[in-house]
C-alpha atoms as a PDB file:
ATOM      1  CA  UNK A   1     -73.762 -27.134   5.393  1.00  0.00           C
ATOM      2  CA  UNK A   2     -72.651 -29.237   2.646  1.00  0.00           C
ATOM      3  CA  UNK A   3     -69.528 -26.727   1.161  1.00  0.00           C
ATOM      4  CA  UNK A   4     -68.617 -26.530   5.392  1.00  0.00           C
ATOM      5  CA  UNK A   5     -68.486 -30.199   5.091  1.00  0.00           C
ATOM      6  CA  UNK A   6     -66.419 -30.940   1.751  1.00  0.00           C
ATOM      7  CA  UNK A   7     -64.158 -28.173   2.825  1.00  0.00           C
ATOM      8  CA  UNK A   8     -63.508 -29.643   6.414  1.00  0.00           C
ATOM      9  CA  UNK A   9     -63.030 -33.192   4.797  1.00  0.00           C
ATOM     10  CA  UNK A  10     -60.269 -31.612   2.278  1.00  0.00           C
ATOM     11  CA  UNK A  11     -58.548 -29.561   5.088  1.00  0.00           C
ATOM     12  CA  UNK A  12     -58.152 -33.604   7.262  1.00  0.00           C
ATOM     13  CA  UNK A  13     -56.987 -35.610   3.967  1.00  0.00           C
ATOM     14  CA  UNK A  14     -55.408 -33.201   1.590  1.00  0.00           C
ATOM     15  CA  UNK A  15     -53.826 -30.716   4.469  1.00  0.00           C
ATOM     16  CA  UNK A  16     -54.884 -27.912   2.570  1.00  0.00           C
ATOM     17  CA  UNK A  17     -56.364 -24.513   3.917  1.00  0.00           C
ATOM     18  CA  UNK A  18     -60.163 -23.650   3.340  1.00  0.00           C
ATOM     19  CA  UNK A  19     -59.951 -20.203   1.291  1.00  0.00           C
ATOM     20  CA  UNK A  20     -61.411 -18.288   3.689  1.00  0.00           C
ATOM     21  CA  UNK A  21     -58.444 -19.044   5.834  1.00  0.00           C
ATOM     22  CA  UNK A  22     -55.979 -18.739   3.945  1.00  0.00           C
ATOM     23  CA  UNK A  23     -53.432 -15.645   4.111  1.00  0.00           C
ATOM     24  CA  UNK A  24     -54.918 -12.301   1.879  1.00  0.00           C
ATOM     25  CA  UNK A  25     -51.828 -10.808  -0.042  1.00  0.00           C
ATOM     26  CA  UNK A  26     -52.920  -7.162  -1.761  1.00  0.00           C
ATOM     27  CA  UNK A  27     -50.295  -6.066  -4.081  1.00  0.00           C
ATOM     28  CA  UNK A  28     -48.553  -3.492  -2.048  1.00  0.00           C
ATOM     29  CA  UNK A  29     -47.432  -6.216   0.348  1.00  0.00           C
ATOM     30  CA  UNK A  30     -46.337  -8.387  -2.432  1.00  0.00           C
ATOM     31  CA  UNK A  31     -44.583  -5.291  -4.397  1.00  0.00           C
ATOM     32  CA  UNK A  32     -42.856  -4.863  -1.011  1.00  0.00           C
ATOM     33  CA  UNK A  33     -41.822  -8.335  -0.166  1.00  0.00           C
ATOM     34  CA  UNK A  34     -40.359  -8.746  -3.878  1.00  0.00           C
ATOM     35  CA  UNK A  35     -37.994  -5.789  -3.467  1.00  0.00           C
ATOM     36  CA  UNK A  36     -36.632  -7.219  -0.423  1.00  0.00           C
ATOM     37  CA  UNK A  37     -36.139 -10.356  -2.199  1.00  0.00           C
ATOM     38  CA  UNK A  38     -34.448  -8.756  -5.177  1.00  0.00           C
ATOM     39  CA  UNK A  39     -32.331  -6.998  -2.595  1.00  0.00           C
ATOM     40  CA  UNK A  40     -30.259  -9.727  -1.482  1.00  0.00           C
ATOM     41  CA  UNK A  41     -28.750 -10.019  -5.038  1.00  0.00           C
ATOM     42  CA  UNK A  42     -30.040 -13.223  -5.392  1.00  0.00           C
ATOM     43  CA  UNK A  43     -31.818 -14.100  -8.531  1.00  0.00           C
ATOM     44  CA  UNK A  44     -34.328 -16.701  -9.655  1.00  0.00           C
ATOM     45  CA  UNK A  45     -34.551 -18.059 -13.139  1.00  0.00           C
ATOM     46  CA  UNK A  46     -37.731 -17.846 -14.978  1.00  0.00           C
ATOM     47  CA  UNK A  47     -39.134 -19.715 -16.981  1.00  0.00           C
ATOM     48  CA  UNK A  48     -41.348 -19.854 -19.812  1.00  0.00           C
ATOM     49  CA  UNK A  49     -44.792 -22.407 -20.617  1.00  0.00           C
ATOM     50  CA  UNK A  50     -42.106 -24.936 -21.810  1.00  0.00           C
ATOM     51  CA  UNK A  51     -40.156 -25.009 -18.844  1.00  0.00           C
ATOM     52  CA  UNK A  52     -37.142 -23.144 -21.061  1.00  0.00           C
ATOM     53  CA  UNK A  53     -35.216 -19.758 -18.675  1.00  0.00           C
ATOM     54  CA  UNK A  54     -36.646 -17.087 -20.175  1.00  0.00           C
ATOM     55  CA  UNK A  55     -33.146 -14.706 -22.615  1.00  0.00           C
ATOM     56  CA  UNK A  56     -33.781 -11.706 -20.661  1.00  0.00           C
ATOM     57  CA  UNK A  57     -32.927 -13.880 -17.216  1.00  0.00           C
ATOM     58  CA  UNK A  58     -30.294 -15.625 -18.585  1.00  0.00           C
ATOM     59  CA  UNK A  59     -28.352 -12.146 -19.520  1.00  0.00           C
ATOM     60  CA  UNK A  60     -29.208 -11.140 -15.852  1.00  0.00           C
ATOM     61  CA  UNK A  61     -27.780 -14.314 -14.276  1.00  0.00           C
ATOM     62  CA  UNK A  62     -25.022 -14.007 -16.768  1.00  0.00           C
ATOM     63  CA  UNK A  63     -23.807 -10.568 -15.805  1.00  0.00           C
ATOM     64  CA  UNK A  64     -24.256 -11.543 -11.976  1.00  0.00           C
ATOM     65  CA  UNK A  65     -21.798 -14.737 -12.155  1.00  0.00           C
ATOM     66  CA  UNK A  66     -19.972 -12.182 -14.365  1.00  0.00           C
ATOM     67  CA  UNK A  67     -19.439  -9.758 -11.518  1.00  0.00           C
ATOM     68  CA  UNK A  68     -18.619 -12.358  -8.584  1.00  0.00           C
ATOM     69  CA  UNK A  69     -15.954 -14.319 -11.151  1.00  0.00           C
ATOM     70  CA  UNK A  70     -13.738 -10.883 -11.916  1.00  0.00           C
ATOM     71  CA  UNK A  71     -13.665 -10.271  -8.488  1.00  0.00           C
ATOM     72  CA  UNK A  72     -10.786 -12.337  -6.728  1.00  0.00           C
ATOM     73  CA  UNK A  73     -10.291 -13.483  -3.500  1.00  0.00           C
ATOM     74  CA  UNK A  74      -7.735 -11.269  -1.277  1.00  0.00           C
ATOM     75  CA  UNK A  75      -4.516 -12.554  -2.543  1.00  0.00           C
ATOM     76  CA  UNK A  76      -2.407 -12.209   0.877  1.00  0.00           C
ATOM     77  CA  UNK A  77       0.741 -13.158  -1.315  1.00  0.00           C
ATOM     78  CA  UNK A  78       0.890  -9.926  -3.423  1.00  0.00           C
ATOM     79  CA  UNK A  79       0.109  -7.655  -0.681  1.00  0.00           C
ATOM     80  CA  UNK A  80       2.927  -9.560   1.852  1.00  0.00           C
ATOM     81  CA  UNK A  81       5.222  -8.893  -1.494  1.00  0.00           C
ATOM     82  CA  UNK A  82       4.258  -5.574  -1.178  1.00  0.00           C
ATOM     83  CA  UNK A  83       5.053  -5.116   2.319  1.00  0.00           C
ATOM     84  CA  UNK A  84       8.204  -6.916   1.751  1.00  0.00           C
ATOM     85  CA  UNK A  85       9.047  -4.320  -1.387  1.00  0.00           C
ATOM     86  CA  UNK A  86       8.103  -1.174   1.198  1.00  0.00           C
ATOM     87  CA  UNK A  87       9.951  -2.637   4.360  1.00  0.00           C
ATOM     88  CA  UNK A  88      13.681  -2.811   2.135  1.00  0.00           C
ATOM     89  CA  UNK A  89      12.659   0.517   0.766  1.00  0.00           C
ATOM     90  CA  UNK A  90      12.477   1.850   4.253  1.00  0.00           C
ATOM     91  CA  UNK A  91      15.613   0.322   5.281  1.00  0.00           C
ATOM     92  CA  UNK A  92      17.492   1.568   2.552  1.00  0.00           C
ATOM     93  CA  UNK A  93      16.199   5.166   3.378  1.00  0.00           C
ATOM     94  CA  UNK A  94      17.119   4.933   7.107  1.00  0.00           C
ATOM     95  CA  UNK A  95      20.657   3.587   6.224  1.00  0.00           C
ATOM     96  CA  UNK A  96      21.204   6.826   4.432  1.00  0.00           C
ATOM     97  CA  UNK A  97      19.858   8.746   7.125  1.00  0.00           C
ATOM     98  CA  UNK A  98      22.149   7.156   9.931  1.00  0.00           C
ATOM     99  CA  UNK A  99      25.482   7.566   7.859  1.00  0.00           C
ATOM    100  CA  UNK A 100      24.160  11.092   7.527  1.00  0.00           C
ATOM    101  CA  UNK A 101      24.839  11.018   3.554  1.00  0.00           C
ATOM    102  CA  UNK A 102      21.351  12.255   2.803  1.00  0.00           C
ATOM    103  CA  UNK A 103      22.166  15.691   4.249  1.00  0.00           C
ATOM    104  CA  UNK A 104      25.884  15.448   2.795  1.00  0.00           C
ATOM    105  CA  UNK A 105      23.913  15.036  -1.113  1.00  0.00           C
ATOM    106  CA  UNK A 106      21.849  17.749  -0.371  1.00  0.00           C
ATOM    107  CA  UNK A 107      24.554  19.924   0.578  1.00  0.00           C
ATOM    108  CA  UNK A 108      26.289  19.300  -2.633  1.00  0.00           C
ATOM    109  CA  UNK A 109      23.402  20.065  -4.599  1.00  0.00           C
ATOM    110  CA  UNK A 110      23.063  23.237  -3.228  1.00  0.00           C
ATOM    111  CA  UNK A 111      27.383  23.916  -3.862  1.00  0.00           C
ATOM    112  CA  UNK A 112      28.483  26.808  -6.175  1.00  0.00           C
ATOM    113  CA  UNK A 113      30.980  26.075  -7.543  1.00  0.00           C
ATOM    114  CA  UNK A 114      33.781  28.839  -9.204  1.00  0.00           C
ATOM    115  CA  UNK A 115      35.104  27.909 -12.697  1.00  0.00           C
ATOM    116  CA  UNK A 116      37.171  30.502 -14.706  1.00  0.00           C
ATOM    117  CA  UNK A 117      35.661  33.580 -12.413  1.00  0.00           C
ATOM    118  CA  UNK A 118      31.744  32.781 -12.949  1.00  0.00           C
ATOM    119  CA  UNK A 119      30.213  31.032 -10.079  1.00  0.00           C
ATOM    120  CA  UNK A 120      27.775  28.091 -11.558  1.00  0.00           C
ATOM    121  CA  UNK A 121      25.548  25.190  -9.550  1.00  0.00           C
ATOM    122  CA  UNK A 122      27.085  21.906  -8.513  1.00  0.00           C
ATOM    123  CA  UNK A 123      24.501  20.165 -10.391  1.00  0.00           C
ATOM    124  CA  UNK A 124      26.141  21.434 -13.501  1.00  0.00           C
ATOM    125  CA  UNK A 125      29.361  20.415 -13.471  1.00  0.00           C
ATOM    126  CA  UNK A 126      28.912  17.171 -11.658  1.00  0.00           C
ATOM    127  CA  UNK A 127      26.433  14.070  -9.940  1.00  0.00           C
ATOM    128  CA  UNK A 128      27.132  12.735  -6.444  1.00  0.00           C
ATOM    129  CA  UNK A 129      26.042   9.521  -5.410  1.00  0.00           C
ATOM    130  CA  UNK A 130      26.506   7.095  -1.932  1.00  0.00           C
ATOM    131  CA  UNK A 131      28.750   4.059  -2.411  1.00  0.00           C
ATOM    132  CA  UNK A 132      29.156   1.181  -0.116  1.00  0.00           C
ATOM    133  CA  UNK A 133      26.650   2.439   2.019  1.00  0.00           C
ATOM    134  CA  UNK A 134      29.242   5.567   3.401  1.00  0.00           C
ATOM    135  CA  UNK A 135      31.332   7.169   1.141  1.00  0.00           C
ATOM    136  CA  UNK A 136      30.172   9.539  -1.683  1.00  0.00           C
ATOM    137  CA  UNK A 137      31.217   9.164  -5.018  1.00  0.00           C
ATOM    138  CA  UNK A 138      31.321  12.704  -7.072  1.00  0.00           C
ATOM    139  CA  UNK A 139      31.498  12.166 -10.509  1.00  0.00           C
ATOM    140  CA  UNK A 140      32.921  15.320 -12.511  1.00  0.00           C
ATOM    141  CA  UNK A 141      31.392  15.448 -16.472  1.00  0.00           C
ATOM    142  CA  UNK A 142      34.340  17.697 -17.342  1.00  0.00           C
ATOM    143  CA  UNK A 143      38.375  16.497 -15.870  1.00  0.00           C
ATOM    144  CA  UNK A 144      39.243  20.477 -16.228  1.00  0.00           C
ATOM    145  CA  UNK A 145      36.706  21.335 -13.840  1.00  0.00           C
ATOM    146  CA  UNK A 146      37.679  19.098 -11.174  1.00  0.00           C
ATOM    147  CA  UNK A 147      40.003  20.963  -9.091  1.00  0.00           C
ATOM    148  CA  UNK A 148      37.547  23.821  -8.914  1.00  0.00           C
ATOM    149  CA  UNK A 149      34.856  21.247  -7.182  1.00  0.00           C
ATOM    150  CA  UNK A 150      37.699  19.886  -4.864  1.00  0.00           C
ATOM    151  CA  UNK A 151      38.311  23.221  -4.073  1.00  0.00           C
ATOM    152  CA  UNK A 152      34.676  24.289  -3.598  1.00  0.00           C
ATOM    153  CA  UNK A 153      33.501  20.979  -1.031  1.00  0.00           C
ATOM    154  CA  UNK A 154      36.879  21.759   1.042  1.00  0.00           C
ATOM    155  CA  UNK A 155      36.030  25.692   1.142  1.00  0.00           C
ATOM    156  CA  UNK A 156      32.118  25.105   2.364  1.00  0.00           C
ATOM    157  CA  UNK A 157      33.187  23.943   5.998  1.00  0.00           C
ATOM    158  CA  UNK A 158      31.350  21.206   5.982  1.00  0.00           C
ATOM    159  CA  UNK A 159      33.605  18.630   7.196  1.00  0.00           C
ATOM    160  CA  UNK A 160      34.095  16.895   4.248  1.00  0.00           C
ATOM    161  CA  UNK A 161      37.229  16.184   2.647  1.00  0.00           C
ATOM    162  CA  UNK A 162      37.366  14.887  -1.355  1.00  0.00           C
ATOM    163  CA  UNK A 163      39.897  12.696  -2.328  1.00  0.00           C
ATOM    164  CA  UNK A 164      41.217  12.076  -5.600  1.00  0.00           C
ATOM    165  CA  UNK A 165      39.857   8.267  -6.912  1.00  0.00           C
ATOM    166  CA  UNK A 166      43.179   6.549  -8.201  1.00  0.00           C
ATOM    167  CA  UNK A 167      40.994   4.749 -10.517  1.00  0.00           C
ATOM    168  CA  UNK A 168      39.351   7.089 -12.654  1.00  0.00           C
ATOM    169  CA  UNK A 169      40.356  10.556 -13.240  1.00  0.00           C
ATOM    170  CA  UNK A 170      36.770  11.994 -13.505  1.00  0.00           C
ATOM    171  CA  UNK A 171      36.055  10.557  -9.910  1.00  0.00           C
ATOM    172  CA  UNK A 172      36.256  12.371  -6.279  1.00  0.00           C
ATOM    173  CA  UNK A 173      35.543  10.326  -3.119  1.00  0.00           C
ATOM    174  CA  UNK A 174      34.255  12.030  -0.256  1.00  0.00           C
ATOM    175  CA  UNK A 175      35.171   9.573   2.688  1.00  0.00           C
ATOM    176  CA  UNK A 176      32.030   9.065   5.550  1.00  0.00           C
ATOM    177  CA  UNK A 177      33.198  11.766   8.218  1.00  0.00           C
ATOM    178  CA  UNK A 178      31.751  10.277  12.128  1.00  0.00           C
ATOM    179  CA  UNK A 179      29.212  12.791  13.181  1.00  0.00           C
ATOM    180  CA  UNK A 180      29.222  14.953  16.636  1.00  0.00           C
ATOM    181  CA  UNK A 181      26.844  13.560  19.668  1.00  0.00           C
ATOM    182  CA  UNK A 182      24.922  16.459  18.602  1.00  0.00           C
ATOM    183  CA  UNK A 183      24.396  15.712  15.176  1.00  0.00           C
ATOM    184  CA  UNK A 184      23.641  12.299  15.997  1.00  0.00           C
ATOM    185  CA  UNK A 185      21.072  13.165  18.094  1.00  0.00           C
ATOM    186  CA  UNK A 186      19.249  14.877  15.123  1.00  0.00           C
ATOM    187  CA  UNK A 187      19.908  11.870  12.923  1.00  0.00           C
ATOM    188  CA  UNK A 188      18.472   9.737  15.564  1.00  0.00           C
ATOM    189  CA  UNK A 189      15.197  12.149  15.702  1.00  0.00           C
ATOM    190  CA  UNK A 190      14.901  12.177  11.745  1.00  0.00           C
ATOM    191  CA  UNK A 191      14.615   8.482  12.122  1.00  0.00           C
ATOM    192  CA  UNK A 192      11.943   8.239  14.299  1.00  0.00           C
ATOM    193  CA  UNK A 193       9.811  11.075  12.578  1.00  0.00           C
ATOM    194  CA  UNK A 194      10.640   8.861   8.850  1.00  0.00           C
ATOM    195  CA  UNK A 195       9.768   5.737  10.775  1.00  0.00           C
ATOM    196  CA  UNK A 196       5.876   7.657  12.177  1.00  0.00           C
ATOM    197  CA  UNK A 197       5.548   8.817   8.657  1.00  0.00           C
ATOM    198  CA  UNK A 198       6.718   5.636   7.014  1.00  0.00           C
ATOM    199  CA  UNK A 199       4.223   3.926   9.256  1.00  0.00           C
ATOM    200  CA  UNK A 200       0.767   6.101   9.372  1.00  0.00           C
ATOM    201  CA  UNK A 201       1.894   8.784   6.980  1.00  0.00           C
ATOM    202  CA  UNK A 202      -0.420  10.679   4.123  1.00  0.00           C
ATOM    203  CA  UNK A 203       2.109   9.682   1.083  1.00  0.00           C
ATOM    204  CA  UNK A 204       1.184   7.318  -1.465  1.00  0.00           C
ATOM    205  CA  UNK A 205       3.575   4.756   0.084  1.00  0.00           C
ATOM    206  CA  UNK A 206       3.373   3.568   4.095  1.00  0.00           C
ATOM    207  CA  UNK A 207       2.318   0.612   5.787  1.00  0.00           C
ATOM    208  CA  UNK A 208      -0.955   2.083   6.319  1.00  0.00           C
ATOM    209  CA  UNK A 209      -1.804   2.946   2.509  1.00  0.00           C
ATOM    210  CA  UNK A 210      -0.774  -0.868   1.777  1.00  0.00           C
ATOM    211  CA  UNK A 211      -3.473  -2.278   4.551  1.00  0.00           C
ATOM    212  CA  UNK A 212      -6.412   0.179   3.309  1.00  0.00           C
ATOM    213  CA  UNK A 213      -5.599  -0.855  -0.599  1.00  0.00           C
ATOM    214  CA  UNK A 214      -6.212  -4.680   0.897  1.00  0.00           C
ATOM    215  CA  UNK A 215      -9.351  -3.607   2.908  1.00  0.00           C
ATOM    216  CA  UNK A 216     -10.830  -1.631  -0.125  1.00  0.00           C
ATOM    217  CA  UNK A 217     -10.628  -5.000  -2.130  1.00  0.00           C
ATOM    218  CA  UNK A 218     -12.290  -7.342   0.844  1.00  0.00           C
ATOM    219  CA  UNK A 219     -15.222  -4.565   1.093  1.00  0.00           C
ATOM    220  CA  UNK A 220     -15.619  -5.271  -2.686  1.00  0.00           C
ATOM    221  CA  UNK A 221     -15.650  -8.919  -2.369  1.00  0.00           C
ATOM    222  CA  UNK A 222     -18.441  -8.743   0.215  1.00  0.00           C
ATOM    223  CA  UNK A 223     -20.617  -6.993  -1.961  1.00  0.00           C
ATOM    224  CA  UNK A 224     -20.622  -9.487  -4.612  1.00  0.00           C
ATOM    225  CA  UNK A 225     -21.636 -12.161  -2.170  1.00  0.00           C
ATOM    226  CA  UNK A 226     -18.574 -13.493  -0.713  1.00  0.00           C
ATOM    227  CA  UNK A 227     -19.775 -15.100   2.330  1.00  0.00           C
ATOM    228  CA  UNK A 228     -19.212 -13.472   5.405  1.00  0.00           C
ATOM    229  CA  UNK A 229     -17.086 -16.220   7.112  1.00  0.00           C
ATOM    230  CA  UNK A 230     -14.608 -15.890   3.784  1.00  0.00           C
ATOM    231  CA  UNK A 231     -14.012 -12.257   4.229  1.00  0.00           C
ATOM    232  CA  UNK A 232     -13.379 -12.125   7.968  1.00  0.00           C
ATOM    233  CA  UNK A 233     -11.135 -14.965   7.598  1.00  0.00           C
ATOM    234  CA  UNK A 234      -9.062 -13.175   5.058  1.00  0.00           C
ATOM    235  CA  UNK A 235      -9.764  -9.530   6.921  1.00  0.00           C
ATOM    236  CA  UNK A 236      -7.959 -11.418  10.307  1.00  0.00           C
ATOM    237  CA  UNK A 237      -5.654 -12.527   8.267  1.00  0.00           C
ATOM    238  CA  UNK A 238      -4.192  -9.458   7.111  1.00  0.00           C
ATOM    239  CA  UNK A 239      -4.687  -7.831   9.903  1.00  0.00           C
ATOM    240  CA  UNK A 240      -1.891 -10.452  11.132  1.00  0.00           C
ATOM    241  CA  UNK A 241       0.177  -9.844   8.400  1.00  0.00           C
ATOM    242  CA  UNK A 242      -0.019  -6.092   9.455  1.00  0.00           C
ATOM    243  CA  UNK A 243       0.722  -6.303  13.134  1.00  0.00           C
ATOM    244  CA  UNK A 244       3.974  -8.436  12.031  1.00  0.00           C
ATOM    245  CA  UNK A 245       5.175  -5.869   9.409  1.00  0.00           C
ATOM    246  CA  UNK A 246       4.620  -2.909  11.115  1.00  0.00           C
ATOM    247  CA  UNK A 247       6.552  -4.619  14.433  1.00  0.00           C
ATOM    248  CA  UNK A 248       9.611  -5.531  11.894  1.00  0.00           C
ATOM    249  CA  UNK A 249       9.890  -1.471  10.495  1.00  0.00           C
ATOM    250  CA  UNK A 250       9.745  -0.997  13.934  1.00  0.00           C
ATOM    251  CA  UNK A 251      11.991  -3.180  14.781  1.00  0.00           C
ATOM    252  CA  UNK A 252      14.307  -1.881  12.208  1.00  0.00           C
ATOM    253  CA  UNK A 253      14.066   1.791  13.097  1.00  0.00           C
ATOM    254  CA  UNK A 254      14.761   1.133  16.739  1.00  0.00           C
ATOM    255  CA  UNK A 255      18.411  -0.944  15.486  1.00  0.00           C
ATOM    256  CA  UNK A 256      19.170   2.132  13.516  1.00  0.00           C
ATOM    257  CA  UNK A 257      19.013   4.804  16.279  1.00  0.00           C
ATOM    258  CA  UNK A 258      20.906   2.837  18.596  1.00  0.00           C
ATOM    259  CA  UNK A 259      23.673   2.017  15.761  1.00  0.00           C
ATOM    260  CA  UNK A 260      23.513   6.201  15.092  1.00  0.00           C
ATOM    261  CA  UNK A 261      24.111   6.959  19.089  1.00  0.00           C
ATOM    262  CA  UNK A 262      27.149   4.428  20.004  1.00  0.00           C
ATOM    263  CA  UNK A 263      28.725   4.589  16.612  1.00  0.00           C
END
């Protein structure tokens, strides 16, 4: 009657539970409640009789501030440069496709040419290269060889028609050559298939590949305790930046087609 007694007294003054009711913890519940602990990647410091962090935590704390300190923040600067870099890529490409000079390059690689009775590639003899955006520019290595390229463009049918460059003897300038409404129509469908693949493609450059190399780095951040609120901040963010990129190649591809059809 007594122990009741003292132990009801303590539980009124002191506030603190008689054993007996007091929670019973075996070790597979404790076992199981410390993994879940250890899960969240947060770590406690231990220490020692002195009151000193015990080395072996300190290397563990180390290594986790470690971890969370190489790993940036998102920065939304490089990857906007980046979209920036691919978007005047793209419109470089497309300008080539709508003055047709892509297909006009190709064509040339592909020339024989006849010098002295022996047939030999275009490649060979000369390089061909867009100028100003329209003409081509066919630069001959050897002056003797020349008239035989002249000769070999005009005889292809292709529509094109080298001049001699009054500048530099070595030079021939193929002048830009207005396509037919048919041909423009296939320019204008090239376009929009570079502009899908520019935009969703596979390759190792497109608007797409750009966002998931962003995304890649933000699930990274969030697994070495980023807060949540930081990482959907930054994930809206780019998702922004995205929308308002993809809308200007758009934009850009839609100019050139027109400028192809009317021109």
């Amino acid at each position: 009657m007594a122990s009741l007694f003292s132990r009801s007294l303590r539980k009124i003054f002191c506030g603190v539970s008689p054993p007996s009711a007091r929670p019973k913890w075996n070790r597979a519940h404790v076992a199981s409640n410390l993994r879940t602990f250890q899960s969240t990647g947060i770590l406690l410091a231990k220490k020692n009789k002195s009151g000193k962090i015990k080395d072996k935590t300190k290397a563990v704390l180390a290594e986790s501030d470690k971890i969370e300190e190489d790993v940036e923040r998102l920065d939304l600067k490089q990857v906007e440069s980046e979209y920036k870099e691919f978007i005047q890529s793209f419109s470089s490409k497309v300008r080539e496709l709508r003055v047709g000079s892509e297909a006009q390059l190709q064509f040339l690689s592909k020339l024989k040419v006849s010098v002295d009775g022996l047939e030999q590639p275009f490649d060979a003899l000369a390089s061909a290269r867009m100028v100003g955006g329209r003409d081509i520019h066919v630069s001959v290595y050897d002056p003797s060889t020349k008239d035989a390229i002249k000769k070999a463009i005009v005889g292809s049918n292709n529509g094109m028609n080298p001049q001699n460059d009054l500048k530099k003897d070595t030079v021939l300038v193929i002048p830009y050559v207005q396509p037919s409404q048919e041909r423009r129509t296939a320019i204008a469908m090239q376009i929009r298939k570079f502009t899908e693949a520019s935009r969703t493609g596979n390759s190792a450059s497109t608007l797409r590949r750009i966002r998931d190399k962003a995304l890649k780095h933000l699930a990274v951040m969030k697994n070495v305790h980023y807060s949540d609120d930081i990482v959907f901040k930054q994930t809206k963010e780019l998702d922004a930046l995205h929308k308002s990129m993809d809308k200007k190649l758009q934009e850009l591809s839609a100019a050139a087609q027109r400028d192809i059809m009317v021109k």
